[in-house]
C-alpha atoms as a PDB file:
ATOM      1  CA  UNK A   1      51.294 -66.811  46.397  1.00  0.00           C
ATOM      2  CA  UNK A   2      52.400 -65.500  43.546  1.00  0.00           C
ATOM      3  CA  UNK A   3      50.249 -62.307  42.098  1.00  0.00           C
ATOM      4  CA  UNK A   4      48.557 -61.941  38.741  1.00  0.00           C
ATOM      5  CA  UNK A   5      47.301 -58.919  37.214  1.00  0.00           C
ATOM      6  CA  UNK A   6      43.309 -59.163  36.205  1.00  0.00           C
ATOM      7  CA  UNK A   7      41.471 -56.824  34.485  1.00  0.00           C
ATOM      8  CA  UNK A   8      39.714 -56.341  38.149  1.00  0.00           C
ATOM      9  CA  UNK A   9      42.837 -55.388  40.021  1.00  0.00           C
ATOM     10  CA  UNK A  10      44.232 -53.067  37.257  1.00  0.00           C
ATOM     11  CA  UNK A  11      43.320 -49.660  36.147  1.00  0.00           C
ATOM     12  CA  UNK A  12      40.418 -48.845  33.848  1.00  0.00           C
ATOM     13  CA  UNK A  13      43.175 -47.770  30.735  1.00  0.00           C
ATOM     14  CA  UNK A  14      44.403 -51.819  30.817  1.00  0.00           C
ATOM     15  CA  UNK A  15      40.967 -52.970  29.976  1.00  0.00           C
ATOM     16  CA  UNK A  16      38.697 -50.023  28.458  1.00  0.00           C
ATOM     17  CA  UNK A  17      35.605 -49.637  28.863  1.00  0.00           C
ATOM     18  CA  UNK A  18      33.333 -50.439  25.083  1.00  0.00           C
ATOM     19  CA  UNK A  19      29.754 -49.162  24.909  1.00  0.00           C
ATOM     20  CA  UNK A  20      27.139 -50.247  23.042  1.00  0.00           C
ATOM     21  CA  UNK A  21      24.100 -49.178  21.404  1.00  0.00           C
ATOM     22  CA  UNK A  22      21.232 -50.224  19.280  1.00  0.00           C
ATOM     23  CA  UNK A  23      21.772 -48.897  15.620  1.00  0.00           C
ATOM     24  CA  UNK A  24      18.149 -47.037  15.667  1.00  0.00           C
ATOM     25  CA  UNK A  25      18.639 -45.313  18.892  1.00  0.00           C
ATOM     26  CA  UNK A  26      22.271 -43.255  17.961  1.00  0.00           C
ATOM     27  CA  UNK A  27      21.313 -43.257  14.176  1.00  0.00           C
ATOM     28  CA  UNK A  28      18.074 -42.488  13.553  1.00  0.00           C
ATOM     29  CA  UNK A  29      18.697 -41.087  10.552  1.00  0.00           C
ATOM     30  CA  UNK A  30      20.622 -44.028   8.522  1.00  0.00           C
ATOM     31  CA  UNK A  31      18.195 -44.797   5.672  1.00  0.00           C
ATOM     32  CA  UNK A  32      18.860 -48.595   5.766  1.00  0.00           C
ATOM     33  CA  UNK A  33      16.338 -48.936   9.201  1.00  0.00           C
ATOM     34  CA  UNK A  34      13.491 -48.114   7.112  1.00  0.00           C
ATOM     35  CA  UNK A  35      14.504 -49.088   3.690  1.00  0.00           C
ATOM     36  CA  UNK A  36      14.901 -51.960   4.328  1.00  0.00           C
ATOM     37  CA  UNK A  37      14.199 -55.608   6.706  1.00  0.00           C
ATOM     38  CA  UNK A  38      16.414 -56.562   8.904  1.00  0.00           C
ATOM     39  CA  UNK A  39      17.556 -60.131   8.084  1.00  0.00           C
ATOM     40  CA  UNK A  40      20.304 -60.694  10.992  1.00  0.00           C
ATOM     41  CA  UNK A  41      23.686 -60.118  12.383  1.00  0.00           C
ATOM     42  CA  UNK A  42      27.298 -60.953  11.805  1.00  0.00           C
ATOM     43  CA  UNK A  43      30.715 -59.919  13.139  1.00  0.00           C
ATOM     44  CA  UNK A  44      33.634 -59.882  10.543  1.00  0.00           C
ATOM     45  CA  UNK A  45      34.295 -59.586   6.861  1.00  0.00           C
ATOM     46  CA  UNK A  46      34.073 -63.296   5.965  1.00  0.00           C
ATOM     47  CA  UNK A  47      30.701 -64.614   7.532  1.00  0.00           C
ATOM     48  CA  UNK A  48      27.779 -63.380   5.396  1.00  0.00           C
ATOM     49  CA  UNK A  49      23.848 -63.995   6.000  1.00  0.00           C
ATOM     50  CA  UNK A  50      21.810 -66.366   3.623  1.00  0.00           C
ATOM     51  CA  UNK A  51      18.540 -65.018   3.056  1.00  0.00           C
ATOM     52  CA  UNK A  52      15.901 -68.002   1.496  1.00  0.00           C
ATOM     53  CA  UNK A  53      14.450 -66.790  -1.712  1.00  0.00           C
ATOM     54  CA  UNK A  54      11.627 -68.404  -2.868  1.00  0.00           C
ATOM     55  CA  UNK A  55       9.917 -68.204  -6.615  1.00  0.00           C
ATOM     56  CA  UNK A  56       6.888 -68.992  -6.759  1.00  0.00           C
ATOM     57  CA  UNK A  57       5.358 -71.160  -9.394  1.00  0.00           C
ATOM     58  CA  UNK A  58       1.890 -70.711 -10.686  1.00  0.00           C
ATOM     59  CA  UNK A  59      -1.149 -72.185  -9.309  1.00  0.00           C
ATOM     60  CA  UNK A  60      -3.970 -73.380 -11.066  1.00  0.00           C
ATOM     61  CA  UNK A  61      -7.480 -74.803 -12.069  1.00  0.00           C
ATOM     62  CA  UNK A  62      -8.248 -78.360 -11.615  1.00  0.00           C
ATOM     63  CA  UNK A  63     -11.401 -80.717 -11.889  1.00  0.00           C
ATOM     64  CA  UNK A  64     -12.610 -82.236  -9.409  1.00  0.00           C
ATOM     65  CA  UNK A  65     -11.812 -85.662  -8.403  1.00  0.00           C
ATOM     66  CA  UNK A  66      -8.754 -85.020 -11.138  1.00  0.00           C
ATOM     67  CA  UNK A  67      -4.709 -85.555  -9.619  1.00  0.00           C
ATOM     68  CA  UNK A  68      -3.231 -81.705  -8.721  1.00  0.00           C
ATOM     69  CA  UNK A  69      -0.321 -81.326 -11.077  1.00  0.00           C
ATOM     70  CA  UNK A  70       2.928 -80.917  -8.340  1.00  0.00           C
ATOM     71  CA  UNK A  71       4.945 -77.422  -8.344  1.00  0.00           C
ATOM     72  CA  UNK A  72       8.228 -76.904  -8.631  1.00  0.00           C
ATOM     73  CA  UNK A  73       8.982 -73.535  -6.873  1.00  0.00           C
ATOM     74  CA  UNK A  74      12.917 -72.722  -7.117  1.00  0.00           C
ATOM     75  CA  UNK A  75      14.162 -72.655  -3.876  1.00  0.00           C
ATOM     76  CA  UNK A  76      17.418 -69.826  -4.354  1.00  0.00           C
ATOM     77  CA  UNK A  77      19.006 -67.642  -1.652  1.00  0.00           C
ATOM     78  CA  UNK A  78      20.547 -64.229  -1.351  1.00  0.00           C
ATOM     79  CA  UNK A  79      23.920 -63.332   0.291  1.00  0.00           C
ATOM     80  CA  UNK A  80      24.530 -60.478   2.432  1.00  0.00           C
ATOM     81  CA  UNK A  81      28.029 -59.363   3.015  1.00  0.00           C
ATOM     82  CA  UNK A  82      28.894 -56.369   5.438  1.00  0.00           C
ATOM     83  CA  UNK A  83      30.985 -53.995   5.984  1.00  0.00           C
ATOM     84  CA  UNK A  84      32.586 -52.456   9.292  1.00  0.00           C
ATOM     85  CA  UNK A  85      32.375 -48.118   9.249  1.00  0.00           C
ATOM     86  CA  UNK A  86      34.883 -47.117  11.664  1.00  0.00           C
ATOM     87  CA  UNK A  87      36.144 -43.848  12.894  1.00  0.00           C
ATOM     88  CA  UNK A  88      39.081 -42.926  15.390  1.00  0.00           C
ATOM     89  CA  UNK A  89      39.230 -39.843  17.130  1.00  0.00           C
ATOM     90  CA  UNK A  90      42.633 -38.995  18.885  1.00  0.00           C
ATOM     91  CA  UNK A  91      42.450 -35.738  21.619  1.00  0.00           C
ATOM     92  CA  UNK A  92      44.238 -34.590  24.374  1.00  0.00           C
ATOM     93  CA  UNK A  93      43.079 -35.783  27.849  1.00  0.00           C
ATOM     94  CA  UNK A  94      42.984 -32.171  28.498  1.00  0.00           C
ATOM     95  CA  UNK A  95      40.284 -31.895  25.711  1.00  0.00           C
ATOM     96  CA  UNK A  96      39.077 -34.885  26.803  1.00  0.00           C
ATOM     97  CA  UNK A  97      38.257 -33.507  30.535  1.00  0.00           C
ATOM     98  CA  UNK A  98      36.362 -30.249  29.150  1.00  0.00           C
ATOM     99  CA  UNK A  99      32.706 -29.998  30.311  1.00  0.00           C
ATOM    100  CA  UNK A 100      30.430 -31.206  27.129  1.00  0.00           C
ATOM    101  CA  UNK A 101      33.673 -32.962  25.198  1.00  0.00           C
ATOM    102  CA  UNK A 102      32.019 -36.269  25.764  1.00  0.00           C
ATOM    103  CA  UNK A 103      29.002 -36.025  24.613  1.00  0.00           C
ATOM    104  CA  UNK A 104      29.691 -33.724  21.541  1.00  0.00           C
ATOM    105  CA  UNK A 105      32.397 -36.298  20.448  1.00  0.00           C
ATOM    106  CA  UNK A 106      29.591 -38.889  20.704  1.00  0.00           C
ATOM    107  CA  UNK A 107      26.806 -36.914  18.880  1.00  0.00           C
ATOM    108  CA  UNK A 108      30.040 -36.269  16.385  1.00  0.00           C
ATOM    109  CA  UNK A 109      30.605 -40.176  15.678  1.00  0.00           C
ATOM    110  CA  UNK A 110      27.246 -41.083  15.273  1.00  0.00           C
ATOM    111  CA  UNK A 111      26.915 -38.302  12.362  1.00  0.00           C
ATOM    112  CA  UNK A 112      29.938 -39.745  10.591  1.00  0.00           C
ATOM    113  CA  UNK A 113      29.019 -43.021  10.791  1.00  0.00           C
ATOM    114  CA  UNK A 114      25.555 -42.611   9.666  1.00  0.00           C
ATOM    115  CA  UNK A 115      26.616 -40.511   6.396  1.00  0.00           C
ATOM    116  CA  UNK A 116      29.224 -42.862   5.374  1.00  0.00           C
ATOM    117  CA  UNK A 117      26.475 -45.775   5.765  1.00  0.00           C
ATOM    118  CA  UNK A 118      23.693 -43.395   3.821  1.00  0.00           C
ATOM    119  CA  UNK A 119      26.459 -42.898   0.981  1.00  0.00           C
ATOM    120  CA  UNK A 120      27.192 -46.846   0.578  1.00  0.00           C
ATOM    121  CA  UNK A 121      23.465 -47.980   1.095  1.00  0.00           C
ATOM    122  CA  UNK A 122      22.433 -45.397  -1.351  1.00  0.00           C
ATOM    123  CA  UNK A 123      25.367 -44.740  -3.729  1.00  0.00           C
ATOM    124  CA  UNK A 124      28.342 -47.331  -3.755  1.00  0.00           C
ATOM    125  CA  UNK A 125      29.241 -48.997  -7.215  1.00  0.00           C
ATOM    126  CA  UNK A 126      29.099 -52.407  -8.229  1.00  0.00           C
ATOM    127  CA  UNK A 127      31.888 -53.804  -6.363  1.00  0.00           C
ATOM    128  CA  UNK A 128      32.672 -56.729  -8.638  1.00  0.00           C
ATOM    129  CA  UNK A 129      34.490 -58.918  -8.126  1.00  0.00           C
ATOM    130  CA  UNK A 130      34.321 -58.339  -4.504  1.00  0.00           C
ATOM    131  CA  UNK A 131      31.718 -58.973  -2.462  1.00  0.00           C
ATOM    132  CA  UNK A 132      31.438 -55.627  -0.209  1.00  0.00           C
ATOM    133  CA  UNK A 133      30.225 -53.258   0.000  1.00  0.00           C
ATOM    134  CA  UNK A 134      27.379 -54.300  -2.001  1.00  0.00           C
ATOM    135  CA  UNK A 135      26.174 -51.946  -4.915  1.00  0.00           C
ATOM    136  CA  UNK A 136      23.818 -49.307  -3.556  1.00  0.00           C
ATOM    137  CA  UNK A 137      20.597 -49.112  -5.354  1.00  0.00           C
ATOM    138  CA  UNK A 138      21.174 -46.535  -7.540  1.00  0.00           C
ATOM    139  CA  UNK A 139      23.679 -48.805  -8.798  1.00  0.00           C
ATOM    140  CA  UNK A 140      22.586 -52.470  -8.084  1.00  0.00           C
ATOM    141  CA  UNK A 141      21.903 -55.106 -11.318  1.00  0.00           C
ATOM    142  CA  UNK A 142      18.232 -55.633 -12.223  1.00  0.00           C
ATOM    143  CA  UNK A 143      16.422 -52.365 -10.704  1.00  0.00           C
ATOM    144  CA  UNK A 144      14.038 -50.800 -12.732  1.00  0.00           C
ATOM    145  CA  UNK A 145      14.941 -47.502 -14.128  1.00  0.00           C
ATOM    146  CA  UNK A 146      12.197 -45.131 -14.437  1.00  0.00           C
ATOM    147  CA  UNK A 147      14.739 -42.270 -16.488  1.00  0.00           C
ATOM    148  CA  UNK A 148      14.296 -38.752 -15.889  1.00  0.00           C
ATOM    149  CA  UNK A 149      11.377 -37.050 -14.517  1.00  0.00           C
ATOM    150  CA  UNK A 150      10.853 -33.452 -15.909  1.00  0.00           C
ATOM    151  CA  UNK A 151       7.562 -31.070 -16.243  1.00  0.00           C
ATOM    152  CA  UNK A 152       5.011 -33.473 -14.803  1.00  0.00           C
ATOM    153  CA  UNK A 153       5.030 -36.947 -12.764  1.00  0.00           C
ATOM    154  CA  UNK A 154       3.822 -39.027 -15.463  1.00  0.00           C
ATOM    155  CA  UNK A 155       6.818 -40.645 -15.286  1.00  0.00           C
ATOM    156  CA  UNK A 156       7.314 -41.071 -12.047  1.00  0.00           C
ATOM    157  CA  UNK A 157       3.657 -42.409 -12.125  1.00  0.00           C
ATOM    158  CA  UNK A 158       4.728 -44.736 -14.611  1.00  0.00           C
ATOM    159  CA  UNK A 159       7.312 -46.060 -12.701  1.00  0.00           C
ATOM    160  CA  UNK A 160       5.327 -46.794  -9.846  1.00  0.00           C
ATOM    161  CA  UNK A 161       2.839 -48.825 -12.010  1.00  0.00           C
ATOM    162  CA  UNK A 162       5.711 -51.165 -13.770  1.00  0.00           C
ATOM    163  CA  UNK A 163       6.759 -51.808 -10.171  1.00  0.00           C
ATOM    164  CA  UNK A 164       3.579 -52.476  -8.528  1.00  0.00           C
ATOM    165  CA  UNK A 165       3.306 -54.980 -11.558  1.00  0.00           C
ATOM    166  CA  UNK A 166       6.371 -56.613 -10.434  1.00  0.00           C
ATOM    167  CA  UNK A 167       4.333 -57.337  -7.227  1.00  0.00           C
ATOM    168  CA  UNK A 168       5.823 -54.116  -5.229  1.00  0.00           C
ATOM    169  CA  UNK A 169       4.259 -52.443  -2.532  1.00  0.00           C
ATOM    170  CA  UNK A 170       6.497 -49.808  -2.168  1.00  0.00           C
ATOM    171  CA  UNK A 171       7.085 -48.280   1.077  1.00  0.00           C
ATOM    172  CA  UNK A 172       9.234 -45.327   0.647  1.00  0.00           C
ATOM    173  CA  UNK A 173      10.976 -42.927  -1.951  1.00  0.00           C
ATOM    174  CA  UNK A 174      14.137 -41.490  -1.243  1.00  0.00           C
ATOM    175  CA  UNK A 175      15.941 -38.224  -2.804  1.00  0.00           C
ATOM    176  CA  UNK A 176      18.417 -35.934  -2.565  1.00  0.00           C
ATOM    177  CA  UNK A 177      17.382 -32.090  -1.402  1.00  0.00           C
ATOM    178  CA  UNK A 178      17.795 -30.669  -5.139  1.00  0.00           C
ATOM    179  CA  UNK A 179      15.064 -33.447  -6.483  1.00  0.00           C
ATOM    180  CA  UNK A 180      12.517 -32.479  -3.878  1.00  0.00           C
ATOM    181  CA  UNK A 181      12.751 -28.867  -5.051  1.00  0.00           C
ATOM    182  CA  UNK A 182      12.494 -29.763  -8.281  1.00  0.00           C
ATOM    183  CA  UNK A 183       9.355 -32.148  -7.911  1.00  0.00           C
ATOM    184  CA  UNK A 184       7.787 -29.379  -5.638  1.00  0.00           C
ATOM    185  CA  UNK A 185       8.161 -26.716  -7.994  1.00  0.00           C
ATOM    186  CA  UNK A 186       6.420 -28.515 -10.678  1.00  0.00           C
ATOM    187  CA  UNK A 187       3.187 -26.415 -11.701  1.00  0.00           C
ATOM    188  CA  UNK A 188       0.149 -27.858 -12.397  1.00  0.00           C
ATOM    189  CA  UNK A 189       0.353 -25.971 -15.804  1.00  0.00           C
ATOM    190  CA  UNK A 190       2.450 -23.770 -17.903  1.00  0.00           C
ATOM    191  CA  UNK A 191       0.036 -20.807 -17.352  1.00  0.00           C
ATOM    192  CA  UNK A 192      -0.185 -21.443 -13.508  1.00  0.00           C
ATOM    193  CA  UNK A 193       1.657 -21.034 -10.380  1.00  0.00           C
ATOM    194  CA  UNK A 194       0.200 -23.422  -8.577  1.00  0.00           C
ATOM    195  CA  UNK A 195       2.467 -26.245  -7.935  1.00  0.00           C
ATOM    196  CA  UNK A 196       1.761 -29.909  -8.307  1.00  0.00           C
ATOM    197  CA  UNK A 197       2.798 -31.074  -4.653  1.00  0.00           C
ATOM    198  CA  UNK A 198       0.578 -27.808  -3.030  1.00  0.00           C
ATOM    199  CA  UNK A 199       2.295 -24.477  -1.615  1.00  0.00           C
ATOM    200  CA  UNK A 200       4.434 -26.364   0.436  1.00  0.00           C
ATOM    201  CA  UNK A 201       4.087 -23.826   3.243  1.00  0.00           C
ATOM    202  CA  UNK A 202       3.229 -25.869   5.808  1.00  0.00           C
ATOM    203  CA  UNK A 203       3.831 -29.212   5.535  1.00  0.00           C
ATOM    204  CA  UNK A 204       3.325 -32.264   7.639  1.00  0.00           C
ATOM    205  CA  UNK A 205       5.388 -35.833   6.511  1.00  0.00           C
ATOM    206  CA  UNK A 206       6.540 -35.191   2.710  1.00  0.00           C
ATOM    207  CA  UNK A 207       4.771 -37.596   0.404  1.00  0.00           C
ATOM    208  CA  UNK A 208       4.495 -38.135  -3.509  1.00  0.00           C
ATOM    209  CA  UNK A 209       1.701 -40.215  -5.200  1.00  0.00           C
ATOM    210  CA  UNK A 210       0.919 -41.225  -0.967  1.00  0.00           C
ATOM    211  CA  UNK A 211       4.488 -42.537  -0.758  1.00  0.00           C
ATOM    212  CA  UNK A 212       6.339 -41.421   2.109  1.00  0.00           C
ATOM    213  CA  UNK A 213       9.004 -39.223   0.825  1.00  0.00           C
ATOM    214  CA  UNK A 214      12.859 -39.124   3.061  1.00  0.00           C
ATOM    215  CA  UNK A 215      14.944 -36.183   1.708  1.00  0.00           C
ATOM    216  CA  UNK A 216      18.677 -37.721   2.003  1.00  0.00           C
ATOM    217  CA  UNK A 217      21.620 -35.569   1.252  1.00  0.00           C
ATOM    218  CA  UNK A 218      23.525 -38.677   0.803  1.00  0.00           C
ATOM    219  CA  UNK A 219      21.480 -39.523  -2.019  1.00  0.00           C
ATOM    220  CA  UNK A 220      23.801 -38.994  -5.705  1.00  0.00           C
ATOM    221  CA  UNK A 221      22.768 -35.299  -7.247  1.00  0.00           C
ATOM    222  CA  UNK A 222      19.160 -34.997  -8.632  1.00  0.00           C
ATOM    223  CA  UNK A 223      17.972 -38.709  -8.457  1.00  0.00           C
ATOM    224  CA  UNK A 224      15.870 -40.270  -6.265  1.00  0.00           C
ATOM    225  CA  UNK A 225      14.960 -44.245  -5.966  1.00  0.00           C
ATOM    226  CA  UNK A 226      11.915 -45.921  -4.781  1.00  0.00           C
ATOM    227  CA  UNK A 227      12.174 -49.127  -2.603  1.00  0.00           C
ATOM    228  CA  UNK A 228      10.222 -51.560  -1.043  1.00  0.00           C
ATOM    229  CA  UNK A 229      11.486 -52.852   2.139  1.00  0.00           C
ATOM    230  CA  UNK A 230      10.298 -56.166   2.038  1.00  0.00           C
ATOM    231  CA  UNK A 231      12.624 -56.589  -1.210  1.00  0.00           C
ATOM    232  CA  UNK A 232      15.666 -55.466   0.620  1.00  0.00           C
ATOM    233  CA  UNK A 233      17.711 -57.793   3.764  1.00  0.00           C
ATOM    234  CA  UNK A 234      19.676 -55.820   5.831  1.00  0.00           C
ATOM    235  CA  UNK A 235      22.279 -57.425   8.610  1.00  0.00           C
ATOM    236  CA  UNK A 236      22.961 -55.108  11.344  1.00  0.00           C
ATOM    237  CA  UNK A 237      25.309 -54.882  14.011  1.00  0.00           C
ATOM    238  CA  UNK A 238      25.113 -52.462  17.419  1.00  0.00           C
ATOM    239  CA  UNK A 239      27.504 -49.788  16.983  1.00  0.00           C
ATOM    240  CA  UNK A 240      30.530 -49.613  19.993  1.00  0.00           C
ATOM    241  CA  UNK A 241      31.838 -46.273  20.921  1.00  0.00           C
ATOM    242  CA  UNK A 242      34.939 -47.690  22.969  1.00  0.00           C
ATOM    243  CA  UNK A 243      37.275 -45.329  24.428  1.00  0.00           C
ATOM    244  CA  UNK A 244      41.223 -45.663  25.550  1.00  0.00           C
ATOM    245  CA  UNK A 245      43.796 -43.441  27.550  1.00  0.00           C
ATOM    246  CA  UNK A 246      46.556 -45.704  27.012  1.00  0.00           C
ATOM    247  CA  UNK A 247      47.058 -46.050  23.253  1.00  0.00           C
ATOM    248  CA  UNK A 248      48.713 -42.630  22.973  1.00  0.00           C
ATOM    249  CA  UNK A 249      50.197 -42.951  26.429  1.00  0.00           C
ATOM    250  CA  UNK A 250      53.105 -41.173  25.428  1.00  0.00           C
ATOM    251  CA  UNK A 251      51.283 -38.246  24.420  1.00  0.00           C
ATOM    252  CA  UNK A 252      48.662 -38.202  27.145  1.00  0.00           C
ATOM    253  CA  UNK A 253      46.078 -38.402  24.137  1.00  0.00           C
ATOM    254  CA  UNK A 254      42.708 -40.291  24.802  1.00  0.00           C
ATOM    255  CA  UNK A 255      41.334 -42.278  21.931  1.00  0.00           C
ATOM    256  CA  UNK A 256      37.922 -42.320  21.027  1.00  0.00           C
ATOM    257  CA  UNK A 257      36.638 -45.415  18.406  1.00  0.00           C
ATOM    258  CA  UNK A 258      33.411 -45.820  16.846  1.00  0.00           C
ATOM    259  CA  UNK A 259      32.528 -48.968  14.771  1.00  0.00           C
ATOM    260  CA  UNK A 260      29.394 -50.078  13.086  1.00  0.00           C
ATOM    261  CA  UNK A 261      28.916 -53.373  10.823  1.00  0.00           C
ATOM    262  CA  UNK A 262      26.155 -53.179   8.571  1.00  0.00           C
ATOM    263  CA  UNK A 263      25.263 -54.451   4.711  1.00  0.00           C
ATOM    264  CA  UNK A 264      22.371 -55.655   2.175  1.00  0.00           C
ATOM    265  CA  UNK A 265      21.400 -57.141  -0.292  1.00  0.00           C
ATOM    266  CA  UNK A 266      17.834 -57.127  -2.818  1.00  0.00           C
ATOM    267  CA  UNK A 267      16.276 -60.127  -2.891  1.00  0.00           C
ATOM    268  CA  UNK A 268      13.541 -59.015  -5.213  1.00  0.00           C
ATOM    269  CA  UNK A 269      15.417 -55.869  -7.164  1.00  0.00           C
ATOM    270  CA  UNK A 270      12.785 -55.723  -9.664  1.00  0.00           C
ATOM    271  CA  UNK A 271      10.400 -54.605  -7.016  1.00  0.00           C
ATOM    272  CA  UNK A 272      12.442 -51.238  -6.592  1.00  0.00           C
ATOM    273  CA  UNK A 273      12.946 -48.348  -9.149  1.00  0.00           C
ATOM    274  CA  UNK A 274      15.405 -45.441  -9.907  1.00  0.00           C
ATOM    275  CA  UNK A 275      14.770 -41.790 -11.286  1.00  0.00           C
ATOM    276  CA  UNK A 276      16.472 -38.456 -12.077  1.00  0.00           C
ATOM    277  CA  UNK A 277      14.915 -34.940 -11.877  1.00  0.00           C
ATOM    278  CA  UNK A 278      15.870 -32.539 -14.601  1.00  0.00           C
ATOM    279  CA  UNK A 279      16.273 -29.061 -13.977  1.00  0.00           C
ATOM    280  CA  UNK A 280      17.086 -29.819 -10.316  1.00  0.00           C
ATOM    281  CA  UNK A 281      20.695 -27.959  -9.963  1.00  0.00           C
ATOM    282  CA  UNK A 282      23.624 -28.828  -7.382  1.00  0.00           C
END
């Protein structure tokens, strides 16, 4: 009989092992898992996820025993298309082998692949006329832009109202380190020292105007946006941390791969706002 090689029969290098993990257990810290809802999953760059958009029409008064006039709510959809963070680590298996490599290398990948998604989520341009990665909200079409924020919150206060007009509840507000300085060192007065968001000395969960606040370095330079996560669909994939000794045979190198597919879209961008802080450095 003749023989045939399996992946059971063969060494572990001819069929590598891939691991995978939920995205909020190995990156807690990627703003998308609490900025926004979770629509679905897809695996490559051409299928996207339709999320159903509905606009509602207006209700109304009528007599009794009198025909209800019919609405005509316009039944639209949102697309979200995704893109696939990657990184590839090449070492020597004598590297490899070292007590601690492992899991350093891991703790390593997970960083990088959670600041390159806070950058896009937060930060990417408009990439028309492709489709991905979508705009991040500082720069996608149609969100409400609250200007600069300087010597008091009115404006941020403002904001808040013209968005909670738009029917927003907002859930979080996200800014970079050098905005949250500069809204905490805010006095309550030109003659004071006192600052508007308290000492600061010993605080518990960071919030402004009972918003939770999430300090993100990937966040652009002295701006900050505020979002409601019921007007943002995410589609998430698991990351895969896959690993190879073969690849770089030659060079008795081990490769290391890390992959996570992720994108989003606003369904209701009028429902989330942008700011800048002046005065806030870099």
């Amino acid at each position: 009989m003749a023989f045939t090689h399996t992946t059971s029969t063969t060494a572990s290098a001819w069929s590598p092992d891939i691991f995978q993990f939920a995205a909020p257990d190995v990156l807690a810290d990627a703003v998308i898992l609490s900025a926004a809802t979770q629509g679905g999953t897809v695996e490559g760059d051409q299928p996207s996820v339709r999320v159903a958009v509905i606009a509602d029409d207006d209700a109304q008064v009528t007599a009794e025993g009198q025909p209800i006039a019919e609405a005509e709510p316009a039944l639209n959809e949102k697309v979200v298309h995704t893109v696939k963070v990657t990184q590839l680590i090449k070492l020597s298996r004598e590297q490899f082998t070292q007590s601690g490599t492992p899991e350093q290398l891991s703790a390593s990948v997970s960083r990088a692949l959670t600041i390159k998604a806070n950058e896009l989520f937060l930060a990417a341009p408009d990439p028309a006329p492709s489709s991905a990665p979508a705009a991040g909200l500082l720069a996608a079409a149609d969100v409400v832009d609250g200007g600069e924020i300087a010597d008091s919150l009115d404006g941020l206060v403002g904001l808040l109202a013209e968005l909670q007009a738009n029917r927003s509840r907002p859930s979080g507000i996200i800014v970079d380190p050098y905005a949250w300085a500069a809204l905490r060192k805010m006095k309550v007065g030109t003659d004071y020292n006192s600052t508007l968001l308290g000492a600061g000395t010993s605080d518990a969960t960071p919030m402004l105007l009972s918003v939770p606040v999430t300090v993100c370095t990937e966040m652009t330079a002295n701006s900050g946006v505020v979002v409601d996560k019921t007007a943002i669909t995410s589609a998430l994939g698991a990351v895969e941390v896959a690993t190879d000794e073969s690849v770089w045979f030659d060079s008795d190198c081990v490769a290391i791969r890390g992959i996570w597919r992720f994108g989003h879209v606003l369904t209701r961008p009028e429902r989330c706002g942008k700011f800048t802080v002046a005065g806030s450095g870099s």
